[in-house]
C-alpha atoms as a PDB file:
ATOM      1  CA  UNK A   1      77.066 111.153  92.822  1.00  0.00           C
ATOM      2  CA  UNK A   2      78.395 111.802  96.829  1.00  0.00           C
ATOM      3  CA  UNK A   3      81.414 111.721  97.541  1.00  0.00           C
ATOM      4  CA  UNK A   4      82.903 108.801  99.000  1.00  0.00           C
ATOM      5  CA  UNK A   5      86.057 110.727 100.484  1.00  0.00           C
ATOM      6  CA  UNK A   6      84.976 114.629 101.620  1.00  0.00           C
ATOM      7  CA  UNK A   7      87.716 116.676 103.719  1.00  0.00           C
ATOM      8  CA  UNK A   8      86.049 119.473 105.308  1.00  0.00           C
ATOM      9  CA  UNK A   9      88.022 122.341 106.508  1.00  0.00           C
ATOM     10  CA  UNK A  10      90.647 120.048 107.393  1.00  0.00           C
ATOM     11  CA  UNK A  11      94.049 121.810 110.006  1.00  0.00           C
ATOM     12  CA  UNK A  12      97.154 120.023 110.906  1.00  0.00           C
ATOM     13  CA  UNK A  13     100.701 120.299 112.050  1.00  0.00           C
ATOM     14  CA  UNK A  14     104.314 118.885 111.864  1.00  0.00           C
ATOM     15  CA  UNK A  15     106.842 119.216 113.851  1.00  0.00           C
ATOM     16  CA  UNK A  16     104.968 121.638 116.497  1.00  0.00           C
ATOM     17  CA  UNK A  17     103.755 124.416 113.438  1.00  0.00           C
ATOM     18  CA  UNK A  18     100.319 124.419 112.085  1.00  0.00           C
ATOM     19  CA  UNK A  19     100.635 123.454 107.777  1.00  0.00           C
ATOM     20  CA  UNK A  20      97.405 123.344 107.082  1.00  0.00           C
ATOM     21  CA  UNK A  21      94.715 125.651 107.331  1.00  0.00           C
ATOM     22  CA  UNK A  22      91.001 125.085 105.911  1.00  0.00           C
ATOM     23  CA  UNK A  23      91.909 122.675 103.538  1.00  0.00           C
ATOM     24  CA  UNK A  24      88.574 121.057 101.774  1.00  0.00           C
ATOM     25  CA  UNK A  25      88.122 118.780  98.642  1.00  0.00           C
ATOM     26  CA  UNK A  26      86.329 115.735  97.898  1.00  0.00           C
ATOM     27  CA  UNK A  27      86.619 112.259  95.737  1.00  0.00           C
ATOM     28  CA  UNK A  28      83.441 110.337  93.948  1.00  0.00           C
ATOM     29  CA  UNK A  29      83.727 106.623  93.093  1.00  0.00           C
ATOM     30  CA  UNK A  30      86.099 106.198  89.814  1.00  0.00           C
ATOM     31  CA  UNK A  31      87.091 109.626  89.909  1.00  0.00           C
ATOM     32  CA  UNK A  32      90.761 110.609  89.774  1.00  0.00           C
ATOM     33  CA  UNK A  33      91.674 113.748  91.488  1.00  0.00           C
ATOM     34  CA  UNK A  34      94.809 115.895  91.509  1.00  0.00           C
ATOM     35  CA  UNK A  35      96.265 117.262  94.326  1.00  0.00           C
ATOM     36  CA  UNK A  36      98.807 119.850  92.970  1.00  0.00           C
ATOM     37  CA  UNK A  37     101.462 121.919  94.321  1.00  0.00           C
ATOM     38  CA  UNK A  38     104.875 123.346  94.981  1.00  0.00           C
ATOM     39  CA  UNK A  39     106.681 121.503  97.356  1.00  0.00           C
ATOM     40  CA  UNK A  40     105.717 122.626 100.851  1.00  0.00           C
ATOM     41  CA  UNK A  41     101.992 123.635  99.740  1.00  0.00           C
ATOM     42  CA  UNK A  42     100.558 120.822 102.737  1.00  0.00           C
ATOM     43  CA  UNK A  43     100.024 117.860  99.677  1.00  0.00           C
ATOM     44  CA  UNK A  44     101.659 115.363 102.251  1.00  0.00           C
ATOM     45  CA  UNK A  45     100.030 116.242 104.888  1.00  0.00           C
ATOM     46  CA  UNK A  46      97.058 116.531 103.700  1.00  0.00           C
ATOM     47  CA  UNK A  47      96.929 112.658 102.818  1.00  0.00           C
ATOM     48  CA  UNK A  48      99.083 111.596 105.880  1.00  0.00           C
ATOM     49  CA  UNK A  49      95.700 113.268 108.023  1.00  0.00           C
ATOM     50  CA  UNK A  50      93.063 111.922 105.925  1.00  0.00           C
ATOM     51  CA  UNK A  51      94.933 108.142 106.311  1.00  0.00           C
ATOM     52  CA  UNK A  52      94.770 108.888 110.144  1.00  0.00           C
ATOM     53  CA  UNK A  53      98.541 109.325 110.527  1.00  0.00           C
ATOM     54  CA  UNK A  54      98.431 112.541 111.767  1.00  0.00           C
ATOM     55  CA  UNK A  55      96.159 114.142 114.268  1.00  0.00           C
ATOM     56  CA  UNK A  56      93.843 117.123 112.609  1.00  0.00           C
ATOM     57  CA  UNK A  57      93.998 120.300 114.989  1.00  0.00           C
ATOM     58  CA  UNK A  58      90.562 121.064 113.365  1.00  0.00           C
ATOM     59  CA  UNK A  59      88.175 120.394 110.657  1.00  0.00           C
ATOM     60  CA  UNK A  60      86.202 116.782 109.554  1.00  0.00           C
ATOM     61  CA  UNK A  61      87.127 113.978 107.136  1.00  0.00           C
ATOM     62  CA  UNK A  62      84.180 111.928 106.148  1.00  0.00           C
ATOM     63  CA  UNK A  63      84.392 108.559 104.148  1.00  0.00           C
ATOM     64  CA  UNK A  64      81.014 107.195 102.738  1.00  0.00           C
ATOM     65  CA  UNK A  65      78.720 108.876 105.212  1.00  0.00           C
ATOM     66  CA  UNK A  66      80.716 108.128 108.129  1.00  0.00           C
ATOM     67  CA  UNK A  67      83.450 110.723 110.160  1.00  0.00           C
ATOM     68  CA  UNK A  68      86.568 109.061 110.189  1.00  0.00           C
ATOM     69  CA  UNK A  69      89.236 111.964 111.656  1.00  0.00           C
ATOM     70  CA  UNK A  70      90.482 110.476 114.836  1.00  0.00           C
ATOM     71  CA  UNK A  71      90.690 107.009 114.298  1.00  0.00           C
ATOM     72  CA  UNK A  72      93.527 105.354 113.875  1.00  0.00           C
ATOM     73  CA  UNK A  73      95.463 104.521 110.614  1.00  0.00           C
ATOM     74  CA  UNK A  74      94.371 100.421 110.802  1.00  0.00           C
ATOM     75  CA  UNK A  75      90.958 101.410 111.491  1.00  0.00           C
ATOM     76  CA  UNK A  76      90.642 104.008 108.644  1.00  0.00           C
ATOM     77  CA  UNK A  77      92.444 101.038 106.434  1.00  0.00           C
ATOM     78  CA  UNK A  78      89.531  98.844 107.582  1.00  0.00           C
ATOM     79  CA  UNK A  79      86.941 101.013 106.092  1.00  0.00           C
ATOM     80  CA  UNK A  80      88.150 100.853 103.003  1.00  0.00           C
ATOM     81  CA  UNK A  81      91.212 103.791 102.502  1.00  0.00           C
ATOM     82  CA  UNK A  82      94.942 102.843 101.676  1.00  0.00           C
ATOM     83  CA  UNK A  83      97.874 105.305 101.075  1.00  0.00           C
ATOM     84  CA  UNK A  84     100.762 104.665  98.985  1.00  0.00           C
ATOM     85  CA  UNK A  85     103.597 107.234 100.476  1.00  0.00           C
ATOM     86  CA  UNK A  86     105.851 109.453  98.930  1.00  0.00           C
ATOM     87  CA  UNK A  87     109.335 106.870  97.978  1.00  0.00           C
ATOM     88  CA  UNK A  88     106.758 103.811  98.129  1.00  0.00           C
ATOM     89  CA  UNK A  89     108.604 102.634 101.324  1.00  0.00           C
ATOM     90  CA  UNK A  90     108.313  98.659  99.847  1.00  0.00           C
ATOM     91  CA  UNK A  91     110.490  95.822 101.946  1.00  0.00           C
ATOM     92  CA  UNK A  92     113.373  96.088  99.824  1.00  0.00           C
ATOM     93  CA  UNK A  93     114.809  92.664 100.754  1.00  0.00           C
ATOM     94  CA  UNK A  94     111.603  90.753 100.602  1.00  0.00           C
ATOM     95  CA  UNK A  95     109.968  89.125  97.312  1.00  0.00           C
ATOM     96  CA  UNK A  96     107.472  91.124  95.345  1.00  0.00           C
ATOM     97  CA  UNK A  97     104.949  88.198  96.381  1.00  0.00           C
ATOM     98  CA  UNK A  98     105.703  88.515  99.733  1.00  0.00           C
ATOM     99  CA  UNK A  99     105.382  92.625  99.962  1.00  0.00           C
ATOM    100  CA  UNK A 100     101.838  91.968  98.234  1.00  0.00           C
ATOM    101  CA  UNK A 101     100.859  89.659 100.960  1.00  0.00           C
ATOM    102  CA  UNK A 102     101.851  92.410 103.508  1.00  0.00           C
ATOM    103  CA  UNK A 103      99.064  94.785 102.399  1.00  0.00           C
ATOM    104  CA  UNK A 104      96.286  92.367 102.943  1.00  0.00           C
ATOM    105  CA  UNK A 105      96.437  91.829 106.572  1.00  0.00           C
ATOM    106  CA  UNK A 106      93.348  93.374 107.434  1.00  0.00           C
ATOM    107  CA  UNK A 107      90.422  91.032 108.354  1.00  0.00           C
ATOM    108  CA  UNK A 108      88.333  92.560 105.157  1.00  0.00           C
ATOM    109  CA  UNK A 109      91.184  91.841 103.138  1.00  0.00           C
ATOM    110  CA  UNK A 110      92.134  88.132 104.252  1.00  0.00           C
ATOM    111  CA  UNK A 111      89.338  86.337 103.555  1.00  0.00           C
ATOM    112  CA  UNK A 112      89.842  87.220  99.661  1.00  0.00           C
ATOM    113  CA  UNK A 113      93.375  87.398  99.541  1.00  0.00           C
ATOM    114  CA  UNK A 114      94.092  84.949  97.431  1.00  0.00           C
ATOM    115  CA  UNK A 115      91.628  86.142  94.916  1.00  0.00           C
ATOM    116  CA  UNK A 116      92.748  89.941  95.262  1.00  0.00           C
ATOM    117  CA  UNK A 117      96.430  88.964  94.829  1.00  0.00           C
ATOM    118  CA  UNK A 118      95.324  87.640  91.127  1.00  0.00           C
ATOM    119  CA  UNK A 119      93.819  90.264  90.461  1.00  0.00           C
ATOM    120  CA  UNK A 120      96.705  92.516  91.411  1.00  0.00           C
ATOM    121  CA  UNK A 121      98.669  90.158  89.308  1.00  0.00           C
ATOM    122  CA  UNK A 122      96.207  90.548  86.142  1.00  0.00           C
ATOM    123  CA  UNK A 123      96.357  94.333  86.684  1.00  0.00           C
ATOM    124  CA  UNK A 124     100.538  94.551  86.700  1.00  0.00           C
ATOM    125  CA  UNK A 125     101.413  91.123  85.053  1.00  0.00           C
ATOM    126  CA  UNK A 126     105.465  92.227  85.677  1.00  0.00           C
ATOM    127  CA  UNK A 127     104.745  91.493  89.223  1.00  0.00           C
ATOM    128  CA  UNK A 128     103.302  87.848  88.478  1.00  0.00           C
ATOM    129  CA  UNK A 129     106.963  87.439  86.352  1.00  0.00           C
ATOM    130  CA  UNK A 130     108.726  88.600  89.501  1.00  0.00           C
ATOM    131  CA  UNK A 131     106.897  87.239  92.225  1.00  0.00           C
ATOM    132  CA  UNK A 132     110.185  85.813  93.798  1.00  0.00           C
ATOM    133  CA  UNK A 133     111.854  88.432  92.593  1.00  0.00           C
ATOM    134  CA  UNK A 134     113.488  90.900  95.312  1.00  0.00           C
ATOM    135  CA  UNK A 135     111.441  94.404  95.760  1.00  0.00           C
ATOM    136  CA  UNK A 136     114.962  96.113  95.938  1.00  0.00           C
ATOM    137  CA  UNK A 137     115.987  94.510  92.570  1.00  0.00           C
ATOM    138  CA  UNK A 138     113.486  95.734  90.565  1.00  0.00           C
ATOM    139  CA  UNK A 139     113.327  99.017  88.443  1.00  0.00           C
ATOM    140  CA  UNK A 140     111.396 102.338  89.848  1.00  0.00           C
ATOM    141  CA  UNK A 141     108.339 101.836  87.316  1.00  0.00           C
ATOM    142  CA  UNK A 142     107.977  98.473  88.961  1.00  0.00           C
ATOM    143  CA  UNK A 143     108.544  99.446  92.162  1.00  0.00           C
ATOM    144  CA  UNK A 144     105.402 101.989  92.156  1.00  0.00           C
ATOM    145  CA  UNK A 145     103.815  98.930  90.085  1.00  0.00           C
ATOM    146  CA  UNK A 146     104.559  97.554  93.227  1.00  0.00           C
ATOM    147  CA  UNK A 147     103.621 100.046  96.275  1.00  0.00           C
ATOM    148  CA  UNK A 148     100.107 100.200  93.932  1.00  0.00           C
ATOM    149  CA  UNK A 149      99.682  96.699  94.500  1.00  0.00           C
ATOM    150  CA  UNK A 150     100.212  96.345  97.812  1.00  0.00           C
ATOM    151  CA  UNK A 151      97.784  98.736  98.620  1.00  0.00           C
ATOM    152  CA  UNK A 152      95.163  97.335  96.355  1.00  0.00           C
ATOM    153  CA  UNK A 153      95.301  94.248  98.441  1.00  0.00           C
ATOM    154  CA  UNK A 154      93.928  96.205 100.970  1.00  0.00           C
ATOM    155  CA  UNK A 155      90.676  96.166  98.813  1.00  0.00           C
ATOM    156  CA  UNK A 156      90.026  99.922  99.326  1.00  0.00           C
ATOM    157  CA  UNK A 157      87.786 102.336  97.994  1.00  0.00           C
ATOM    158  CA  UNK A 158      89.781 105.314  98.171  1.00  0.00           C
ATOM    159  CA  UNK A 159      93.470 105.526  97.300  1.00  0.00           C
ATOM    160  CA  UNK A 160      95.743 108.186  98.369  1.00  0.00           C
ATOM    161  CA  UNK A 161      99.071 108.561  96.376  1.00  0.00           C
ATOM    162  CA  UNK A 162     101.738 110.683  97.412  1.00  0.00           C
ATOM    163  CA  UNK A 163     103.994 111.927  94.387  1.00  0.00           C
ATOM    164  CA  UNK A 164     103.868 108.819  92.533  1.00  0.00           C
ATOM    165  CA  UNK A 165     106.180 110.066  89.751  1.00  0.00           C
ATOM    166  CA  UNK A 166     108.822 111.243  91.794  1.00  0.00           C
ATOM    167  CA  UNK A 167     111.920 110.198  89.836  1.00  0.00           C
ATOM    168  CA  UNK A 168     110.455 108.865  87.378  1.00  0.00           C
ATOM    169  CA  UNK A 169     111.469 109.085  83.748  1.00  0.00           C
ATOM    170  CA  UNK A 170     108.316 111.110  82.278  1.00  0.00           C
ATOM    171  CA  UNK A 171     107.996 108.086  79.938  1.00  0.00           C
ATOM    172  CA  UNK A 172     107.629 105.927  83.089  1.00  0.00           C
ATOM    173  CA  UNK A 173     105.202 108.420  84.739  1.00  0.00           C
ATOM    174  CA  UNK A 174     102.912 108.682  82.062  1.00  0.00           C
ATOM    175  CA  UNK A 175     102.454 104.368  82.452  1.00  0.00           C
ATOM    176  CA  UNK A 176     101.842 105.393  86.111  1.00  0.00           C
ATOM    177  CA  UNK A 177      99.070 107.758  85.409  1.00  0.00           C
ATOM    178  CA  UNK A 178      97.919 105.169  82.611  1.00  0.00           C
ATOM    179  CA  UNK A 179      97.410 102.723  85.657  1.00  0.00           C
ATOM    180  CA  UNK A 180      95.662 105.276  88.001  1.00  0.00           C
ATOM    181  CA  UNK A 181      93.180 105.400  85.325  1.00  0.00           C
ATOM    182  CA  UNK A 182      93.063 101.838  85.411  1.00  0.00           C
ATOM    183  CA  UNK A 183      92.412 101.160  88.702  1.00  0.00           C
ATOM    184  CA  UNK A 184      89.449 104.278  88.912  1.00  0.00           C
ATOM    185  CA  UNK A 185      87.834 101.776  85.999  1.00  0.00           C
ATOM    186  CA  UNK A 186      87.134  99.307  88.734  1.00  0.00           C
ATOM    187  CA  UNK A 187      85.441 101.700  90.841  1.00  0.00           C
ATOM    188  CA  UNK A 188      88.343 102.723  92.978  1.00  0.00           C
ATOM    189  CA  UNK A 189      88.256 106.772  94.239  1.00  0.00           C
ATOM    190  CA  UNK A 190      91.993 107.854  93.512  1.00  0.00           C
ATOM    191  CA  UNK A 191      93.648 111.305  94.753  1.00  0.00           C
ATOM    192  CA  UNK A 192      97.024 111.996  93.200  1.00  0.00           C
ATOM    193  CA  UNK A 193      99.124 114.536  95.145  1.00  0.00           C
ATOM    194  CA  UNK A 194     102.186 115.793  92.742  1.00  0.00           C
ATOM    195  CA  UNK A 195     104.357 118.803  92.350  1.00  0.00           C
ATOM    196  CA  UNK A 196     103.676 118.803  88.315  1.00  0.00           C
ATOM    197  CA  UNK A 197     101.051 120.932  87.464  1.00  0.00           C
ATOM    198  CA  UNK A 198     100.477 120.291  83.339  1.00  0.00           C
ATOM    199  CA  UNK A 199     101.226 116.630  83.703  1.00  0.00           C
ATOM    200  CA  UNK A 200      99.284 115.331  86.542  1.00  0.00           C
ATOM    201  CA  UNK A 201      95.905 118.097  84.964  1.00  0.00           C
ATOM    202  CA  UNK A 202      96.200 116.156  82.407  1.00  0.00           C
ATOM    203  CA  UNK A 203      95.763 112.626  83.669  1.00  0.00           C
ATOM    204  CA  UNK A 204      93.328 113.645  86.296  1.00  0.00           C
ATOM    205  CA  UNK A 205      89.472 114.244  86.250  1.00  0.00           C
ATOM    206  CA  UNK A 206      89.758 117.528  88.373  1.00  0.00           C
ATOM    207  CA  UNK A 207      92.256 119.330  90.308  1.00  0.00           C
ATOM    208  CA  UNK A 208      93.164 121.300  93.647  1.00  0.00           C
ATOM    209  CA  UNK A 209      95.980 123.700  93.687  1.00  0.00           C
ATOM    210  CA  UNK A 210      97.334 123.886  96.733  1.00  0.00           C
ATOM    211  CA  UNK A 211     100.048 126.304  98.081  1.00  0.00           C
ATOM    212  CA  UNK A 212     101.113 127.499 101.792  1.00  0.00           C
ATOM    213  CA  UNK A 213      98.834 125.144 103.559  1.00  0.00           C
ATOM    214  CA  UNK A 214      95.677 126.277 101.610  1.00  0.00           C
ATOM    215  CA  UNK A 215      93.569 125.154  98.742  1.00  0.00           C
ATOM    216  CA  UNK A 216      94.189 128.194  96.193  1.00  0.00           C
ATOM    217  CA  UNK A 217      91.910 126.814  93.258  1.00  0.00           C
ATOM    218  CA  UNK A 218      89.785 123.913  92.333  1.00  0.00           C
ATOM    219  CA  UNK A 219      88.121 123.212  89.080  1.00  0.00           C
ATOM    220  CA  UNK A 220      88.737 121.185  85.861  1.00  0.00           C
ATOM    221  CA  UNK A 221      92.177 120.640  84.168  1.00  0.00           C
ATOM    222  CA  UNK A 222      91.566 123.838  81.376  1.00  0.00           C
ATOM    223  CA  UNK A 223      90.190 125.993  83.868  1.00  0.00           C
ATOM    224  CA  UNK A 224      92.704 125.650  86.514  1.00  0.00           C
ATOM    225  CA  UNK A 225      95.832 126.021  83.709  1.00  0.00           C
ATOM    226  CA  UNK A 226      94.003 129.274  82.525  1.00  0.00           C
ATOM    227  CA  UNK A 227      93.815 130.810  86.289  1.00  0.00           C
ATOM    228  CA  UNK A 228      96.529 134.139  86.481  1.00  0.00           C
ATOM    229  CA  UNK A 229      96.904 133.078  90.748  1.00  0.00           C
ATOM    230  CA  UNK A 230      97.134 128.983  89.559  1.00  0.00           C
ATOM    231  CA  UNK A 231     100.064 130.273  87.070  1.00  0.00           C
ATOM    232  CA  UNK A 232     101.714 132.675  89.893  1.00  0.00           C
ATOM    233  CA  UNK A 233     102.040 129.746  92.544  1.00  0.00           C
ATOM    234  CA  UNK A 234     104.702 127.871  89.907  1.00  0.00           C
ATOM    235  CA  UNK A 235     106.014 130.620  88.557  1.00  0.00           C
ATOM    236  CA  UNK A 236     106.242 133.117  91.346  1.00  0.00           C
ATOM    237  CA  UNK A 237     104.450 136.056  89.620  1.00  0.00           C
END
């Protein structure tokens, strides 16, 4: 099957120095993939270039057969790619409904937004019991219940999460990665960037270790946990 998200040799910078370097890896329809590394390996980045937030210095990002570096973010969301950030960044004052709304403004997404907001609700029935319920108000499970559903209005093919079990009780987390699976049922691409290592290679379909800006491995969860230069990035031997 081809992949309908491929980053190709993908460079960036923040704040004036250059974080990534080379960075390749690729997503197939209904496949979750991890993104793993210490903090600082590029994870964020990556994503934040892919979603079109960040200019690449070099290197291609393809979705479905067509080259998407360069655009902007609202175009990139029109072809079908949403990103829920690192801290879910939800309107913490406005209703859950009302933050759901918010991620189906694009013209794709309006004229079935009443139909993808049930369907939201039928995937996370908490947020159907809270609909008027403040985003602030409700616990961090729900809140990443939450960011998920907001970008699934969005009706995308590909979605980008940055560290969604930051913070999380690993009780909680494991639900999370219970829902990523989920939502890959339906067809949806998911890429998982996270600092855990054994958790997140277990939930996941493959993996990419990342450190210093570079892809170090790539493979399946068994073979990447067996890998002596996998093992040294964590444990700094």
């Amino acid at each position: 099957m081809a992949a309908v998200l491929d980053v190709r040799a993908l460079e960036a910078a923040r704040g004036g120095q250059q974080v990534l370097w080379g960075v390749s890896w690729h997503v197939r329809e209904g496949e979750v993939v991890g993104v793993v590394g210490p903090n600082g390996a590029g994870k964020s980045t990556t994503l934040l270039t892919v979603a079109g937030l960040l200019r690449p210095l070099g290197g291609e990002v393809w979705m479905a057969g067509e080259r998407v570096d360069g655009l902007s973010p609202a175009a990139v969301v029109e072809r079908g790619l949403a990103l829920v950030p690192e801290g879910r960044r939800l309107f913490s004052r406005m209703s859950v409904l009302d933050n759901l709304l918010l991620g189906g403004y694009t013209a794709r997404a309006r004229a079935r937004r009443r139909q993808t907001l049930e369907e939201v609700f039928a995937l996370f029935p908490v947020l159907s019991a809270r609909r008027s319920q403040l985003a602030g108000t409700l616990s961090g499970g729900e809140q990443q219940m939450l960011a998920f559903g907001r970008a699934l209005m969005s009706q995308p093919r590909i979605l980008l999460l940055d560290e969604p079990t930051l913070g999380l009780a690993p009780v909680i987390a494991g639900v999370v990665f219970e829902t990523v699976r989920r939502i890959a049922r339906t067809g949806v691409a998911v890429v998982v960037a996270e600092q855990s290592l054994v958790p997140t290679l277990r939930h996941v379909d493959r993996g990419y270790v990342m450190a210093r800006g570079r892809v170090l491995a790539e493979g399946d969860s068994a073979d990447l946990l067996s890998r002596d230069e996998v093992r040294r990035t964590y444990v700094g031997r």
